[in-house]
PDB file of N, CA and C in Angstrom:
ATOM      1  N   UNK A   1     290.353 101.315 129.217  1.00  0.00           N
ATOM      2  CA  UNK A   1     291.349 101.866 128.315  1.00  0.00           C
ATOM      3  C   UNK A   1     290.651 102.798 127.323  1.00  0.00           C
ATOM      4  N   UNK A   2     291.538 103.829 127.628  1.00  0.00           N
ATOM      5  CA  UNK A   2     290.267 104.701 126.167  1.00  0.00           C
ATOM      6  C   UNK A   2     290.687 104.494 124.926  1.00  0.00           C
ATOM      7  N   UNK A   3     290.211 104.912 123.947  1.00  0.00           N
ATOM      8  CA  UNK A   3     289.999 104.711 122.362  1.00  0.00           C
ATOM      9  C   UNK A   3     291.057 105.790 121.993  1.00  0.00           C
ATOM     10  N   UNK A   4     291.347 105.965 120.556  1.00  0.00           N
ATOM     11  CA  UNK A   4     292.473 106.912 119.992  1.00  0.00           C
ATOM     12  C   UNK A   4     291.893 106.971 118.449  1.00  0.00           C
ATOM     13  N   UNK A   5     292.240 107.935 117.900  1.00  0.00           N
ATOM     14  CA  UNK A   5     291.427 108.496 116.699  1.00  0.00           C
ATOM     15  C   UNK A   5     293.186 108.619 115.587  1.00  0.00           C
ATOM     16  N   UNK A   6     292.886 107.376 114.407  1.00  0.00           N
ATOM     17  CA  UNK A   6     294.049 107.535 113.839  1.00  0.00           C
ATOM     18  C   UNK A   6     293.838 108.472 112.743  1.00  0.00           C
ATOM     19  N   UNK A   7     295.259 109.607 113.217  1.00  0.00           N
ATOM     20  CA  UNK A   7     295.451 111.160 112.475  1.00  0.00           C
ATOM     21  C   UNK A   7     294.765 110.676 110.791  1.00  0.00           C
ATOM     22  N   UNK A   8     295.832 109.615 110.655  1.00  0.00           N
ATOM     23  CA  UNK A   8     295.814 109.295 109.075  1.00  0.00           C
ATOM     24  C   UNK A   8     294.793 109.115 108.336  1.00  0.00           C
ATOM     25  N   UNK A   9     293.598 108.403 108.895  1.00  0.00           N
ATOM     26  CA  UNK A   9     292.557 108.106 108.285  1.00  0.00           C
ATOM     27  C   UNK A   9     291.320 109.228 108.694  1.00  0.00           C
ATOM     28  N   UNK A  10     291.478 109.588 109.663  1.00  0.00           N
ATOM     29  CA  UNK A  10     290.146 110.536 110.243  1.00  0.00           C
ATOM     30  C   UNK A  10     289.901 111.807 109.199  1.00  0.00           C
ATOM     31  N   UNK A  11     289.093 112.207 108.867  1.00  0.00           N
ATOM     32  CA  UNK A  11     288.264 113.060 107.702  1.00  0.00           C
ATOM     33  C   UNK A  11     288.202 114.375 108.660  1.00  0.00           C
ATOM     34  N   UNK A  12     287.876 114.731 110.010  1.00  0.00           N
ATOM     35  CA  UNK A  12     287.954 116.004 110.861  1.00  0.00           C
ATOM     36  C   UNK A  12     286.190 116.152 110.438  1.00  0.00           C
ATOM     37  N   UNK A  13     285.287 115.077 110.533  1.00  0.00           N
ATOM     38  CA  UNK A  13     283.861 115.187 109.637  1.00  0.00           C
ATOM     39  C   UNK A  13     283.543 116.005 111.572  1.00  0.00           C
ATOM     40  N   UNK A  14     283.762 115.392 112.793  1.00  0.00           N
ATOM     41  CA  UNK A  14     282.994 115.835 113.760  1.00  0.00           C
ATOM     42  C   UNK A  14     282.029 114.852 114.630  1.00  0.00           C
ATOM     43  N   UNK A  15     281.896 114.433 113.704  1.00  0.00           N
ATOM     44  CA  UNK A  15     280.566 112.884 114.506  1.00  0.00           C
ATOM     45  C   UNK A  15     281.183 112.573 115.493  1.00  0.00           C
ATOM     46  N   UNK A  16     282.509 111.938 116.281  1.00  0.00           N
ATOM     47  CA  UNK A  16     283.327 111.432 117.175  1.00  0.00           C
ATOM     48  C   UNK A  16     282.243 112.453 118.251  1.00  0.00           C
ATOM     49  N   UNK A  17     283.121 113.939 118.424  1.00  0.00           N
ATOM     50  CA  UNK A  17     282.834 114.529 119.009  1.00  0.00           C
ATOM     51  C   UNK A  17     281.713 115.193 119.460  1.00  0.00           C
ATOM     52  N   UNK A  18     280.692 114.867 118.592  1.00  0.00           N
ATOM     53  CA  UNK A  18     279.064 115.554 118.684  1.00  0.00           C
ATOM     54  C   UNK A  18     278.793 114.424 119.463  1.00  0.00           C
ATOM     55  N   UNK A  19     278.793 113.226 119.473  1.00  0.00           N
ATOM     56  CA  UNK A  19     278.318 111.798 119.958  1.00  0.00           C
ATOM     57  C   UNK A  19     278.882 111.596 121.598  1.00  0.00           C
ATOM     58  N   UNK A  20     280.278 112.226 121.600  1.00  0.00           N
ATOM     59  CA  UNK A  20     280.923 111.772 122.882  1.00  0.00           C
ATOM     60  C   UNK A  20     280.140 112.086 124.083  1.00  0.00           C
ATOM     61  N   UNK A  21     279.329 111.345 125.108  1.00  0.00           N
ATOM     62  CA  UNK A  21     278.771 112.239 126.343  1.00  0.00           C
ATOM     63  C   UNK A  21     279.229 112.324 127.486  1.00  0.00           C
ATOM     64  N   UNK A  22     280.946 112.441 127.024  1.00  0.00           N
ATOM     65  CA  UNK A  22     281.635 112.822 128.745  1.00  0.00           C
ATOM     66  C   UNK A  22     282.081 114.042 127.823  1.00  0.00           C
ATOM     67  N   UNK A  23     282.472 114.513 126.669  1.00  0.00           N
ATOM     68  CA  UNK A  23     282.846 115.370 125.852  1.00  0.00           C
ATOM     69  C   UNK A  23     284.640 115.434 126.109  1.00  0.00           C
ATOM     70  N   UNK A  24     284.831 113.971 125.892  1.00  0.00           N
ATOM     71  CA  UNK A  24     286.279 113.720 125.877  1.00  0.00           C
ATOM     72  C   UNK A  24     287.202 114.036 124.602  1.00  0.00           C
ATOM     73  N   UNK A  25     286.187 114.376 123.828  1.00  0.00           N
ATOM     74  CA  UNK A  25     286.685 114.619 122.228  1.00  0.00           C
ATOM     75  C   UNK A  25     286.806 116.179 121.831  1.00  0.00           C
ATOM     76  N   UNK A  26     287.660 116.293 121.413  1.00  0.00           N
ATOM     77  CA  UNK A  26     287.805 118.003 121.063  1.00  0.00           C
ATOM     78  C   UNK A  26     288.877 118.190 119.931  1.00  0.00           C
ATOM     79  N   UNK A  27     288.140 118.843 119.149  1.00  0.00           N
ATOM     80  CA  UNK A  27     288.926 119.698 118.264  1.00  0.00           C
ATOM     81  C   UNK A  27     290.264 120.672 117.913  1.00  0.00           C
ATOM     82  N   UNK A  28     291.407 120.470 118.151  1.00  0.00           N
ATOM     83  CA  UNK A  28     292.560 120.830 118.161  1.00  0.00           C
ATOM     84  C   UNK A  28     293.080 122.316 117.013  1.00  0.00           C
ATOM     85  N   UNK A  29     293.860 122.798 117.074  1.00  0.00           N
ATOM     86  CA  UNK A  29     294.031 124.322 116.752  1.00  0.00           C
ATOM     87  C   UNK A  29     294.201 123.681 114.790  1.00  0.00           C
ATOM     88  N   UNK A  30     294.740 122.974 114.680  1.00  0.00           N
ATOM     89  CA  UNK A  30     294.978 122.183 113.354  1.00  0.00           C
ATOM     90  C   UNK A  30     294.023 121.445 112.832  1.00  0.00           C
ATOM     91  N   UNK A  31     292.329 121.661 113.233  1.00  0.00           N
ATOM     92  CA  UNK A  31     291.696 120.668 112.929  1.00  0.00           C
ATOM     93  C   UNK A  31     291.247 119.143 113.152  1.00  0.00           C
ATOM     94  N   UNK A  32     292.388 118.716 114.149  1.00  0.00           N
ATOM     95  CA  UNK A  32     292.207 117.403 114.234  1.00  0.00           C
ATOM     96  C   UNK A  32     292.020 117.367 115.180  1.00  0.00           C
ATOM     97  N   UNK A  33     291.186 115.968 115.352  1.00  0.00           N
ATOM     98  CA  UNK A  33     290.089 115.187 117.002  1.00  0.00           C
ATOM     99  C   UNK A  33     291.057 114.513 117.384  1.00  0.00           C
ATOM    100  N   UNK A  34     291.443 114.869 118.741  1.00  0.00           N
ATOM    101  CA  UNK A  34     292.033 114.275 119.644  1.00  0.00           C
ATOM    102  C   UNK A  34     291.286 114.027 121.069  1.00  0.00           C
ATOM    103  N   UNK A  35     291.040 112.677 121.795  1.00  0.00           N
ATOM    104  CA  UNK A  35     290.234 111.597 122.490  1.00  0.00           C
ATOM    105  C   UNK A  35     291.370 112.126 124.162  1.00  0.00           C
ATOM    106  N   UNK A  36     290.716 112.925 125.265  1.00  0.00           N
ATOM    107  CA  UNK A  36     291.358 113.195 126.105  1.00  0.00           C
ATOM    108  C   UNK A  36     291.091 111.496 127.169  1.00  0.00           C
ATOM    109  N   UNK A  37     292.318 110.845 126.792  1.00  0.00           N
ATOM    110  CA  UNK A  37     292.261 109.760 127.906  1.00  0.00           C
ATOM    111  C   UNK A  37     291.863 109.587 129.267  1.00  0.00           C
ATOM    112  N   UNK A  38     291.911 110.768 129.608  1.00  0.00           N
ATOM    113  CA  UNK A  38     291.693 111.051 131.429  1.00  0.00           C
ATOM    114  C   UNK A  38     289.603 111.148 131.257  1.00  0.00           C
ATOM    115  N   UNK A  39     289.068 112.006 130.296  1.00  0.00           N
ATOM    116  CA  UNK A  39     287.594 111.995 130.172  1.00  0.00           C
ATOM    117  C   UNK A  39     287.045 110.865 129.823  1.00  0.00           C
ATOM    118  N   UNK A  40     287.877 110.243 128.895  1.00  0.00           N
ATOM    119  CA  UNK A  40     287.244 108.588 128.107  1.00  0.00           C
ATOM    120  C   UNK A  40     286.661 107.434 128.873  1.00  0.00           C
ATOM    121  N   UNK A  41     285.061 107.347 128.974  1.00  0.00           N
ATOM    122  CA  UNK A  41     284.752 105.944 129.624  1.00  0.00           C
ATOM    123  C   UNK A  41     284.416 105.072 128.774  1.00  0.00           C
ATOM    124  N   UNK A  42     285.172 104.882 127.630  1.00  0.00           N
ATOM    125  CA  UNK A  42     285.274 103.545 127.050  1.00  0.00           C
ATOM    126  C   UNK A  42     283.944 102.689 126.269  1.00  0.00           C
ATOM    127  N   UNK A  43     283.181 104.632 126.365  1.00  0.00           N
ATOM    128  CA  UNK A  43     281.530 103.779 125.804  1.00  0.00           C
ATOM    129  C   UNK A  43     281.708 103.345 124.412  1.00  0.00           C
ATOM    130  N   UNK A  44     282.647 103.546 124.041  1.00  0.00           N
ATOM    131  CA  UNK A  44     282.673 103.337 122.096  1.00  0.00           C
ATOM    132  C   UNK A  44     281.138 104.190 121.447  1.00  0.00           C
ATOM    133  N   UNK A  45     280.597 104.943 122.162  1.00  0.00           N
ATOM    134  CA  UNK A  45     279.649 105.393 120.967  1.00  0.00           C
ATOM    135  C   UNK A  45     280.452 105.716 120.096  1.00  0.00           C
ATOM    136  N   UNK A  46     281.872 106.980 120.066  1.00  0.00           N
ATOM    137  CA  UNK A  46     282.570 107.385 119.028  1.00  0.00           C
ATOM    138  C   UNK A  46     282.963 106.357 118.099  1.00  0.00           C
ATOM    139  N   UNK A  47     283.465 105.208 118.235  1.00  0.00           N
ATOM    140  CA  UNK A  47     283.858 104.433 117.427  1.00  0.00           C
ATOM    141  C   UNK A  47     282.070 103.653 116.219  1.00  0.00           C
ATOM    142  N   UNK A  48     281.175 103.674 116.980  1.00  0.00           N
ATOM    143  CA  UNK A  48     279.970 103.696 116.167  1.00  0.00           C
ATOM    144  C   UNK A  48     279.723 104.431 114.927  1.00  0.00           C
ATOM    145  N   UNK A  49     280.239 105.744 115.772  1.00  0.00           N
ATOM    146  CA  UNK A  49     279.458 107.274 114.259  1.00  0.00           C
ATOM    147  C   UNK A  49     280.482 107.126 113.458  1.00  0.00           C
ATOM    148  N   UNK A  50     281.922 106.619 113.561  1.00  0.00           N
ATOM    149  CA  UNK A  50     283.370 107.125 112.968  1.00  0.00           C
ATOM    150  C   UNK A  50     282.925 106.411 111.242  1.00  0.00           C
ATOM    151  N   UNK A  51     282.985 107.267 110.773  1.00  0.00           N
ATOM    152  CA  UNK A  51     282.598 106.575 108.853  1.00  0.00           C
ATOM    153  C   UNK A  51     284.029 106.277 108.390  1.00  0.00           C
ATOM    154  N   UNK A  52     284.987 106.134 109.348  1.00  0.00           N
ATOM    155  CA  UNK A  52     286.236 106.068 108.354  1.00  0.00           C
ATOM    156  C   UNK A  52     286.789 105.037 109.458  1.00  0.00           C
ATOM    157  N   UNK A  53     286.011 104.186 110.667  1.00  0.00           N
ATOM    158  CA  UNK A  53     286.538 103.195 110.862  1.00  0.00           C
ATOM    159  C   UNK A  53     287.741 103.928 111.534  1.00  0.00           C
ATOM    160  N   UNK A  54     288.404 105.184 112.108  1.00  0.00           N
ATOM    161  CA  UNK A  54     289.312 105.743 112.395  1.00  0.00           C
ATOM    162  C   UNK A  54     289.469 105.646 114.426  1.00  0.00           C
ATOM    163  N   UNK A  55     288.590 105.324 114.649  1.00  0.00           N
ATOM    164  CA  UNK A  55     288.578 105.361 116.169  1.00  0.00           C
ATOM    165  C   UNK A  55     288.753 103.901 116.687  1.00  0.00           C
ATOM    166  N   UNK A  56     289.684 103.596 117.507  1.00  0.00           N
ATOM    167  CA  UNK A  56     290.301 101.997 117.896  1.00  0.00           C
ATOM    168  C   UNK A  56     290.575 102.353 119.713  1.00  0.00           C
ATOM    169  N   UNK A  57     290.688 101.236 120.146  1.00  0.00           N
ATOM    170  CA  UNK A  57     291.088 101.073 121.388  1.00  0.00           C
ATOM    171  C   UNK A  57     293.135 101.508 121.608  1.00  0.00           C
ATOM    172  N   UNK A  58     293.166 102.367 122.469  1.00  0.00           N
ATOM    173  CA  UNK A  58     294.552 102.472 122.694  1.00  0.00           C
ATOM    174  C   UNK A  58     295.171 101.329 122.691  1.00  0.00           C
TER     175      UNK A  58
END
């Protein structure tokens, strides 16, 4: 199951996405990290770097 990045709390700091190594994480036209479910293997590194505790299991 992949992980999901909640809008509300996430800062847009980047760590998620520098860390991800399928590069399931990407940056959206508005700034915000959105976690492509279909790339996600569930390594949780992103949920490691996240300083705001913002990255959870779907």
């Amino acid at each position: 199951m992949a992980h999901v990045i909640d809008q509300a709390s996430c800062i847009q700091c980047g760590a998620c996405e520098a860390e991800c190594p399928e590069g399931a994480i990407s940056v959206q036209a508005d700034g915000s990290y959105m976690i492509d479910a279909a790339k996600c293997e569930d390594c949780a590194k992103c949920v490691d770097v996240c300083p705001t505790g913002s990255i959870t299991k779907a």
